[in-house]
C-alpha atoms as a PDB file:
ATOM      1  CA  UNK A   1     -30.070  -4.623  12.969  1.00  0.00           C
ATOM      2  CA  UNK A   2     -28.492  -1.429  14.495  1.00  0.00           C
ATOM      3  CA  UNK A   3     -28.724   1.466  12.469  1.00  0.00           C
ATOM      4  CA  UNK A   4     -26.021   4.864  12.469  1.00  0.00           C
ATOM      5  CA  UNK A   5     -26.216   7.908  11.487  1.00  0.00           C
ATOM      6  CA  UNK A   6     -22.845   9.650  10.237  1.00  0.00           C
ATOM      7  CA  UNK A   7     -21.263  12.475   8.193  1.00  0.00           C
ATOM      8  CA  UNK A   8     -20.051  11.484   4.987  1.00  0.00           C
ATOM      9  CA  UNK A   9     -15.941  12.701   4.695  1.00  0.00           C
ATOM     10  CA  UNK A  10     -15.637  11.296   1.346  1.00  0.00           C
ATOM     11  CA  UNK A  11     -17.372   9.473  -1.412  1.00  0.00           C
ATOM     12  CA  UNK A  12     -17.750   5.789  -1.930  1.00  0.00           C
ATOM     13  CA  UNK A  13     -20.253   2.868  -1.076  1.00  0.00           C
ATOM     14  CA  UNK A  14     -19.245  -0.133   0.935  1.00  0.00           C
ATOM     15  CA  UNK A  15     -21.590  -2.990   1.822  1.00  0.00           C
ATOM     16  CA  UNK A  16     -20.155  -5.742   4.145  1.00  0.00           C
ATOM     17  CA  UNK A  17     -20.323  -7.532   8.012  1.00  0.00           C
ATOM     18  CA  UNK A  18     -19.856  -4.927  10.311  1.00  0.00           C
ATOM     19  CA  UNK A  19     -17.161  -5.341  13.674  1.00  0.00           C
ATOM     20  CA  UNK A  20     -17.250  -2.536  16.304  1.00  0.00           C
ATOM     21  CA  UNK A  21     -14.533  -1.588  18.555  1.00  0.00           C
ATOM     22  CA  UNK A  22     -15.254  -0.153  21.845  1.00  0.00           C
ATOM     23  CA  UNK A  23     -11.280   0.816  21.487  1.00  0.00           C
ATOM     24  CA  UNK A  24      -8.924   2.924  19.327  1.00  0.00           C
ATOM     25  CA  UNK A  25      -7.968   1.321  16.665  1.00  0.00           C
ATOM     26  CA  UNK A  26      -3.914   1.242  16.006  1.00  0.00           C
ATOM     27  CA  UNK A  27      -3.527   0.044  12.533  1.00  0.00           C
ATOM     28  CA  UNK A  28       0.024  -1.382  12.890  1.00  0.00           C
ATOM     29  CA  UNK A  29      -0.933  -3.500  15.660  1.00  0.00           C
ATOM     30  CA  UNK A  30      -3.360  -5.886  13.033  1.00  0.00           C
ATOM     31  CA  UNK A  31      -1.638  -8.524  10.927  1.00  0.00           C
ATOM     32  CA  UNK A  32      -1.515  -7.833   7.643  1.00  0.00           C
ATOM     33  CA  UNK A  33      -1.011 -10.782   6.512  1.00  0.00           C
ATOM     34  CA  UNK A  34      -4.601 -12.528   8.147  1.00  0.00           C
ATOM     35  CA  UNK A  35      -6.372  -8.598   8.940  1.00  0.00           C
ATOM     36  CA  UNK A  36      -6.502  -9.911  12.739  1.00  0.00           C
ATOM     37  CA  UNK A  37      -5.619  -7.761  15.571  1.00  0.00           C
ATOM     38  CA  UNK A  38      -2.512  -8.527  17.884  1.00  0.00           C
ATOM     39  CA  UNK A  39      -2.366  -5.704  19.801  1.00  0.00           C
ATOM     40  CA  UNK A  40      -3.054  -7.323  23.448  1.00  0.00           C
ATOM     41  CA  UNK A  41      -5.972  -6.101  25.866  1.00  0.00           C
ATOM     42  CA  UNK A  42      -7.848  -4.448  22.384  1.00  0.00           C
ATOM     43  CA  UNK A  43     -11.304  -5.381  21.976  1.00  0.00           C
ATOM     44  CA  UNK A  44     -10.959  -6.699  19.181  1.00  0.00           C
ATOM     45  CA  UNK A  45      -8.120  -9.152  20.053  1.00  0.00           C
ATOM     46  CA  UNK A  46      -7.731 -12.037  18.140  1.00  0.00           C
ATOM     47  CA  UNK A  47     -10.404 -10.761  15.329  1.00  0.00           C
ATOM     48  CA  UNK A  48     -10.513 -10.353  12.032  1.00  0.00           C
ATOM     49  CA  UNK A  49     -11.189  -6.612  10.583  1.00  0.00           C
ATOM     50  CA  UNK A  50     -10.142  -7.946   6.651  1.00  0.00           C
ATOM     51  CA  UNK A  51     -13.149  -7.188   4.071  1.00  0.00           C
ATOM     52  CA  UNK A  52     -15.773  -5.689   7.009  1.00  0.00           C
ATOM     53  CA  UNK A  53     -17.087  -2.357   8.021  1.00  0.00           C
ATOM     54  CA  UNK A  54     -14.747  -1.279  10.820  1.00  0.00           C
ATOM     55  CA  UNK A  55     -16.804   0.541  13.633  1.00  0.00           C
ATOM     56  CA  UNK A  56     -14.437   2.311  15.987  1.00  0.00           C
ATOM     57  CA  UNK A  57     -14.303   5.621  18.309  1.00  0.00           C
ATOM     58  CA  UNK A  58     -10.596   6.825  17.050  1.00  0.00           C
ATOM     59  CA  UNK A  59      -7.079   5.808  15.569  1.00  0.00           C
ATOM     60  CA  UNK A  60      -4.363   5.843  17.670  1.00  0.00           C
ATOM     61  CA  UNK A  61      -0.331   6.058  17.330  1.00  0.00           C
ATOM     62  CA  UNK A  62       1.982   8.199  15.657  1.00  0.00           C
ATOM     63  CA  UNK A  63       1.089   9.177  11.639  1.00  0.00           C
ATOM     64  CA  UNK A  64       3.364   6.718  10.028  1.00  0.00           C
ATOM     65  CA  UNK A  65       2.157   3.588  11.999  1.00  0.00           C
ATOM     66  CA  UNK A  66      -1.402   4.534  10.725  1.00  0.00           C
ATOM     67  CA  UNK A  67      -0.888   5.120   7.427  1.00  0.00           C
ATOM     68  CA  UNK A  68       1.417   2.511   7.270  1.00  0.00           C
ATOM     69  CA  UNK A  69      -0.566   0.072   9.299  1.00  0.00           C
ATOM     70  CA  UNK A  70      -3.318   0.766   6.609  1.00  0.00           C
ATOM     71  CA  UNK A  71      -0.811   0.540   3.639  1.00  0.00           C
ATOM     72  CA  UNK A  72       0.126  -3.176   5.200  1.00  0.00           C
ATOM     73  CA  UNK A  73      -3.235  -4.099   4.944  1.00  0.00           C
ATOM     74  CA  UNK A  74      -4.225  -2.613   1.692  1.00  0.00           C
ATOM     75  CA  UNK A  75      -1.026  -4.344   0.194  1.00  0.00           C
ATOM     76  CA  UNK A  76      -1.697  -7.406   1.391  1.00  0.00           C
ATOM     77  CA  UNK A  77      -5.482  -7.218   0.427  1.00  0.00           C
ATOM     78  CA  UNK A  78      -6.925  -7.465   3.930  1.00  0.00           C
ATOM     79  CA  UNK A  79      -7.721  -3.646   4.414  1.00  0.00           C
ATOM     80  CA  UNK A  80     -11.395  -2.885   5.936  1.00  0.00           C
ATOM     81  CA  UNK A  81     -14.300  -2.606   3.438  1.00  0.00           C
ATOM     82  CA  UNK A  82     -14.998   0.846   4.953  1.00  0.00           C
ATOM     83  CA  UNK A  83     -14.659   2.730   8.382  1.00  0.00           C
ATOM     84  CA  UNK A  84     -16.929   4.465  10.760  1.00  0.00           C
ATOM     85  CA  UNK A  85     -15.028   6.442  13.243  1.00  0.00           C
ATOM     86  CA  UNK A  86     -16.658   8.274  16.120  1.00  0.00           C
ATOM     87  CA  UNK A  87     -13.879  10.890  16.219  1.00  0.00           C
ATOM     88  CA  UNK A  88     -11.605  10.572  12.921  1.00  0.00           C
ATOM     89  CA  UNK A  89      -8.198  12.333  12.373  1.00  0.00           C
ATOM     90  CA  UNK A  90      -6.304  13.990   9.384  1.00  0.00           C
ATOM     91  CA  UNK A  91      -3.635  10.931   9.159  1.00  0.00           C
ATOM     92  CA  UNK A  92      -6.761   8.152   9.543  1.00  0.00           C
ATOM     93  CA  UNK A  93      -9.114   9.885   6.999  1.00  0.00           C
ATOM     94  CA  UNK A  94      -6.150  10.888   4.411  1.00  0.00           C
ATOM     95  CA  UNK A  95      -5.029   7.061   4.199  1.00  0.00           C
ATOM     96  CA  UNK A  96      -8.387   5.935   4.235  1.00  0.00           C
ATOM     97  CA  UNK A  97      -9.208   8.281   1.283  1.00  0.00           C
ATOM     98  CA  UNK A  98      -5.840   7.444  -0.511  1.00  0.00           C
ATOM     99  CA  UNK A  99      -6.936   3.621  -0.334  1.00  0.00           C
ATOM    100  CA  UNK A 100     -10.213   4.238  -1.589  1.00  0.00           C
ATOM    101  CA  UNK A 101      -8.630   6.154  -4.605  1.00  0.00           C
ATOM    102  CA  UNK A 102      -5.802   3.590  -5.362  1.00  0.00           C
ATOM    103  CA  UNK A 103      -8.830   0.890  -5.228  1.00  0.00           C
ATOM    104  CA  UNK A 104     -10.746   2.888  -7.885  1.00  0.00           C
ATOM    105  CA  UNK A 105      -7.954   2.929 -10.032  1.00  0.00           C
ATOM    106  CA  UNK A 106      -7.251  -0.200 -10.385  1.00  0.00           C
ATOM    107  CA  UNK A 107     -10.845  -1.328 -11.801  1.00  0.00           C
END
């Protein structure tokens, strides 16, 4: 069991498998349709990141492929449980909180 220690951006709770990527994370290169990464060479090639706690140093890419990459995801139900990110943005943070609110609506 590996333990972090992190600064809380915004509320919420998520328990789940964790995956860690020793690479940015682009969020238009994963599938949204499966949650698996395409983008070629990435560490997490090949993977799955649907329903886990993503571990991951940055995003990467323009502001509409992120928040659009995440949107995918979240649409299609295959969005990460929660996110750890060594070095978070405005763009990756804003539609990470924006998910997190449209999921507490909805219950």
């Amino acid at each position: 069991m590996k333990t972090f220690k992190c600064h809380k951006i915004s509320e919420g709770r998520a328990e789940g498998p964790a995956i860690i990527s020793t690479d940015d994370v682009m969020f238009y290169l994963i599938n949204p349709d499966t949650g698996v990464v395409i983008e070629e060479g990435h560490s997490l090639e090949h993977k799955s990141i649907a329903h886990k706690i993503m571990i991951f140093p940055s995003g990467k890419g323009s502001s509409v492929v992120q928040a659009d990459g995440l949107f995918q995801l979240m649409k299609h139900k295959n969005q990460p449980l929660g996110m750890i990110v060594e070095h978070p943005d405005t763009v990756l943070v804003t539609s990470a909180i924006l998910k997190w609110i449209r999921r507490s609506m909805k219950r």
